[in-house]
Structures are given as structure tokens and as C-alpha cells.
C-alpha atoms as a PDB file:
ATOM      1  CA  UNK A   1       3.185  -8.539   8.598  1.00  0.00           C
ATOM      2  CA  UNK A   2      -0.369  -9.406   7.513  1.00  0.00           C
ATOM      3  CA  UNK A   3      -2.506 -10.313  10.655  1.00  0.00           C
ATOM      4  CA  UNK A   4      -6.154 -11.651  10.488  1.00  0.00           C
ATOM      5  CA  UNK A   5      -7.712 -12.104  14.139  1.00  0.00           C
ATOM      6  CA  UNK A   6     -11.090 -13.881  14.926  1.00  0.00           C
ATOM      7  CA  UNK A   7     -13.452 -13.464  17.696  1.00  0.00           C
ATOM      8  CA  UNK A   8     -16.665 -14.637  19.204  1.00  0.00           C
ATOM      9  CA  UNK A   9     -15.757 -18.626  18.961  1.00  0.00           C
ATOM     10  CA  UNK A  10     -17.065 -20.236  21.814  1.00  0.00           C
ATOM     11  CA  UNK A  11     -19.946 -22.836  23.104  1.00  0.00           C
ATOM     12  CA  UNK A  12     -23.161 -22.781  22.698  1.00  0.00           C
ATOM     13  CA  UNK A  13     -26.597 -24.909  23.018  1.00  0.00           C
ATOM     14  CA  UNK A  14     -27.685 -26.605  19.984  1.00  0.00           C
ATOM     15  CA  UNK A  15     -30.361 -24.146  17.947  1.00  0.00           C
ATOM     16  CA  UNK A  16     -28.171 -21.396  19.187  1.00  0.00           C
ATOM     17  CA  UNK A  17     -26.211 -18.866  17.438  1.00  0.00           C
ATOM     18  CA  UNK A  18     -22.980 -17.245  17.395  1.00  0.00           C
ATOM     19  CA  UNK A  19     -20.719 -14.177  15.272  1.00  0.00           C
ATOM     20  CA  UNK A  20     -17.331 -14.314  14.730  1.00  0.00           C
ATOM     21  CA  UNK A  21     -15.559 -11.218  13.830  1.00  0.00           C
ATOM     22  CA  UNK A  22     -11.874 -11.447  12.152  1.00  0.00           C
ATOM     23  CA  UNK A  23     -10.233  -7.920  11.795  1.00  0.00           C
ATOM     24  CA  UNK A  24      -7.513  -7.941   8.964  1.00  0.00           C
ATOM     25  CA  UNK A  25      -4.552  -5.299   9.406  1.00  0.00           C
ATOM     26  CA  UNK A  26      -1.582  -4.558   6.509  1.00  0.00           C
ATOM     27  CA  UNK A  27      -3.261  -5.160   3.759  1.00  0.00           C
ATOM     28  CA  UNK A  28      -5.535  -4.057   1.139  1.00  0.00           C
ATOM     29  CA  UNK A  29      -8.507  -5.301   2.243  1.00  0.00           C
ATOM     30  CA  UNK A  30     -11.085  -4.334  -0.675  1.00  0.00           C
ATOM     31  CA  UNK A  31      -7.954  -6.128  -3.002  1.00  0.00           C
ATOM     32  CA  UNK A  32      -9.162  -9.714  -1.272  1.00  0.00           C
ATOM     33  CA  UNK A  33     -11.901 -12.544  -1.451  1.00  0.00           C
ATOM     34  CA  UNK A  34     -12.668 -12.625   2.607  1.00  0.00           C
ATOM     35  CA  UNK A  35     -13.546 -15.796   3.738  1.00  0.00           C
ATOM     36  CA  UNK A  36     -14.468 -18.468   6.682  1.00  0.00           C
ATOM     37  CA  UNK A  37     -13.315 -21.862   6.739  1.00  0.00           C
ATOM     38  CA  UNK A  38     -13.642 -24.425   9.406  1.00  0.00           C
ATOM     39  CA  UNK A  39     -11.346 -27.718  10.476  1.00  0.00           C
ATOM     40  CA  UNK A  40     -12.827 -30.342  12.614  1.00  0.00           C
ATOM     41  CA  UNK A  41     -10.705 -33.466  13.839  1.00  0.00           C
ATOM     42  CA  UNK A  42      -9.722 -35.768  11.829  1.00  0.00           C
ATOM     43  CA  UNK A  43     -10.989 -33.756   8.858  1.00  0.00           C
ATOM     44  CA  UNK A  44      -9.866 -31.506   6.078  1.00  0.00           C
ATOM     45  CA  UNK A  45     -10.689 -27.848   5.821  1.00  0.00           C
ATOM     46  CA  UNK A  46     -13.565 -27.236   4.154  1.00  0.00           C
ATOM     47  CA  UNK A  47     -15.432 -23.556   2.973  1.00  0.00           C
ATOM     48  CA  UNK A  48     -18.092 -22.276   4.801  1.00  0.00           C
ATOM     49  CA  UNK A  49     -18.712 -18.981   2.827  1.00  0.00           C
ATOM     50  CA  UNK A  50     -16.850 -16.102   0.978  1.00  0.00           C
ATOM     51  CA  UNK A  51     -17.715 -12.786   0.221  1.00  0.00           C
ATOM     52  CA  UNK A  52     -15.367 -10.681  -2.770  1.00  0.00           C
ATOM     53  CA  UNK A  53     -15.101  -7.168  -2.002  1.00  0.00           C
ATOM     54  CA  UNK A  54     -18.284  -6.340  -4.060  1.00  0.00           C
ATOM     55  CA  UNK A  55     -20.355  -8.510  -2.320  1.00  0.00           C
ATOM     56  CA  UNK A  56     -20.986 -11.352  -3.752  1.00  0.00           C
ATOM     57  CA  UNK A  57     -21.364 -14.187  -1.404  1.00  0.00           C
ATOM     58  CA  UNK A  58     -20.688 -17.777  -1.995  1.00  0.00           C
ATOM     59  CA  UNK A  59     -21.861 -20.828   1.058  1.00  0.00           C
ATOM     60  CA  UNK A  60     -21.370 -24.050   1.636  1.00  0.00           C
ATOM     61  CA  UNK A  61     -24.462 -26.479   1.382  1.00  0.00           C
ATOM     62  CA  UNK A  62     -24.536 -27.225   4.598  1.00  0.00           C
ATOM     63  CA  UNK A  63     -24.429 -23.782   6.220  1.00  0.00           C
ATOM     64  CA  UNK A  64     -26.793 -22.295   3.245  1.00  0.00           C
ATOM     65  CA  UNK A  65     -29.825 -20.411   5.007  1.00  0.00           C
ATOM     66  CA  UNK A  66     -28.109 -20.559   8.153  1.00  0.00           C
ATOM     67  CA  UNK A  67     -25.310 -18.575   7.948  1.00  0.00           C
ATOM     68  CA  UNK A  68     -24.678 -15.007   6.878  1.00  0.00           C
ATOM     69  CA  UNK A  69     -21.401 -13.631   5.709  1.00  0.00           C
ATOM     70  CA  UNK A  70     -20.521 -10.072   5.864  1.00  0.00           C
ATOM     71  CA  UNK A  71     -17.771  -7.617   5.020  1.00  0.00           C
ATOM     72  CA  UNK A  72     -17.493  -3.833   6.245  1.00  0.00           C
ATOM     73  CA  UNK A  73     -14.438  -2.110   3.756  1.00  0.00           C
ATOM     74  CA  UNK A  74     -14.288   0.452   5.802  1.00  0.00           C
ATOM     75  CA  UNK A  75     -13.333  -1.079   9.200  1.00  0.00           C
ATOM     76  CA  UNK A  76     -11.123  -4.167   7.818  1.00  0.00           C
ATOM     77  CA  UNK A  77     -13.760  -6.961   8.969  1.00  0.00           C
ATOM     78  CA  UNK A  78     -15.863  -9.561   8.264  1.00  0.00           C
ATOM     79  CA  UNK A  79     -18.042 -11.007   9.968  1.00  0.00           C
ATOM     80  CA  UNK A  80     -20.285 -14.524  10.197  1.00  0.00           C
ATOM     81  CA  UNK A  81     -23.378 -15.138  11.638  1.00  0.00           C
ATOM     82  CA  UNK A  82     -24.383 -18.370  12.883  1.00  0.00           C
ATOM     83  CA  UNK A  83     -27.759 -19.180  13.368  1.00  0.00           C
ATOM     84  CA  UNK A  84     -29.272 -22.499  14.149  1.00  0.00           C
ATOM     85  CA  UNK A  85     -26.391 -23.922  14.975  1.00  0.00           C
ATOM     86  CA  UNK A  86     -26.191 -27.981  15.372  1.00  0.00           C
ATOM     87  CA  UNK A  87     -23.193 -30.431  16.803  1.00  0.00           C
ATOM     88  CA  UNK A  88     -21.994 -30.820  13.116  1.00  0.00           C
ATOM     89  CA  UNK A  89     -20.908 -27.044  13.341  1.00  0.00           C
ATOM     90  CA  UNK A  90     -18.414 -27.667  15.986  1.00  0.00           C
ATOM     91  CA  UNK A  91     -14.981 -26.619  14.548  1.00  0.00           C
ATOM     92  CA  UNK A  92     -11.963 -24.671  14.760  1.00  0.00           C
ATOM     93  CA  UNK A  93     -12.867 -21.439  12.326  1.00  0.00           C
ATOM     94  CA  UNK A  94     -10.531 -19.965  10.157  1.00  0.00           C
ATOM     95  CA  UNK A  95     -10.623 -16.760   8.671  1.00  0.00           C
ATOM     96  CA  UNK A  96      -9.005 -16.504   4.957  1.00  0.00           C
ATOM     97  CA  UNK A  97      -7.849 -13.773   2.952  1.00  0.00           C
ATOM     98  CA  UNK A  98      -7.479 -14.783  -0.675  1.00  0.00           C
ATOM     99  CA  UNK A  99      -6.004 -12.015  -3.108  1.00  0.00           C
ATOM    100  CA  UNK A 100      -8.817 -11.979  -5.909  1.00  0.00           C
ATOM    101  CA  UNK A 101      -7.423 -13.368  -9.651  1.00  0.00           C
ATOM    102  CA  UNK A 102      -4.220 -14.632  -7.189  1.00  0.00           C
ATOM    103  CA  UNK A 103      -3.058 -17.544  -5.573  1.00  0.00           C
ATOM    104  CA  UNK A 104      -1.788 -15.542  -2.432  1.00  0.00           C
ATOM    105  CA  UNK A 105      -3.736 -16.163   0.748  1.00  0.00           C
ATOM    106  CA  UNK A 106      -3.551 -15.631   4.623  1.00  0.00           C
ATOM    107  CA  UNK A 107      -4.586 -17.671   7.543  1.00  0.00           C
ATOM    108  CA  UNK A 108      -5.829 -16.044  11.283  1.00  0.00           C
ATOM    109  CA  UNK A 109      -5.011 -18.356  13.989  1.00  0.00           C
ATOM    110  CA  UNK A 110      -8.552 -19.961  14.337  1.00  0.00           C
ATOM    111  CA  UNK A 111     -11.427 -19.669  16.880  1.00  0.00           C
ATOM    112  CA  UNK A 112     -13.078 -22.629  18.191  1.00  0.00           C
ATOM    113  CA  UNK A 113     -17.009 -22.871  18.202  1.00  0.00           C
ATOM    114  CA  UNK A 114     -18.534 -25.769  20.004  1.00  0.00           C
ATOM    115  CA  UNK A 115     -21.894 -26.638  19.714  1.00  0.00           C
ATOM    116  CA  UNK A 116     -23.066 -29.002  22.641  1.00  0.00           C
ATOM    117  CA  UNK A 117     -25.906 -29.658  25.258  1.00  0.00           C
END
């Protein structure tokens, strides 16, 4: 059974910064698009960044220059940096595993990242 788990959600001050980790197990990790998504109440999932197993990185507007997506294919994880983080980051992140040129995806469980005075 495929299992993504994140780590490092939490809360911090606003300006602050946070990483969240999500380790994948049973799969083929360099085969899938690795990505973050967050949830916030009363609104739909939305992207914050992707990374494909070469590399190339793809963020949301929003999170552009702020955030920093990155992938280690040896050790199964990827990682996201938060930096600068305001109140309109507060969310439940997801981690996503997309099989490239495939419709098949995975879900973790989600982390929650508050960002409050």
C-alpha cells in the first residue's frame, strides 16, 4: 500500500517560515510528479508547487519567490520550504504523488500549517 507522510505543519508568527517533509514508501518514486497542495475551509484544493523527477519545478502565483520545492530520489522525499509566510498560508497541506503521462495519483493525510500572531 502506497503511503505518503508529511511533517513539520504547525504554527507560526506571520514573516515566519516553516518545511514540511512528506516521505513516500511502495512506489517508484523517480516514476512520479511530487507535489504540495493545500485546502483551507470552505475552499477547494489548490497547487502550491510540483517538482517532476528531473527537476523541473512549477509554483503557484501566490507562493512564487516564497516557497521552494525540493525532491531527494534517493531518500523518497520532498520537501517545501516556506518562507515569509502570511495568514493567507494557513491550510491543511497535502502532499501528491502524480504518476507522470498518467492519471494515477496519491494523497498523504495532510499537515496543518497555521500562520497567526
Amino acid at each position: 500500500q502506497v503511503q505518503l507522510v508529511e511533517s513539520g505543519g504547525g504554527l507560526v508568527q506571520p514573516g515566519g517560515s516553516l518545511r514540511l517533509s512528506c516521505a513516500a514508501s511502495r512506489i517508484i518514486f523517480s516514476d512520479y510528479t511530487m507535489g504540495w497542495y493545500r485546502q483551507a475551509p470552505g475552499k477547494q484544493r489548490e497547487l502550491v508547487a510540483d517538482i517532476t523527477s528531473g527537476g523541473r519545478t512549477n509554483y503557484a502565483v501566490s507562493v512564487k519567490g516564497r516557497f521552494t520545492i525540493s525532491r531527494d530520489n534517493t531518500k523518497n522525499t520532498v520537501l517545501l520550504q516556506m518562507n515569509s509566510l502570511n495568514p493567507e498560508d494557513t491550510s491543511v497541506y497535502y502532499c501528491n504523488a502524480n504518476l507522470q503521462s498518467s492519471t494515477l495519483r496519491y494523497w498523504g493525510q495532510g499537515t496543518q500549517v497555521t500562520v497567526s500572531s
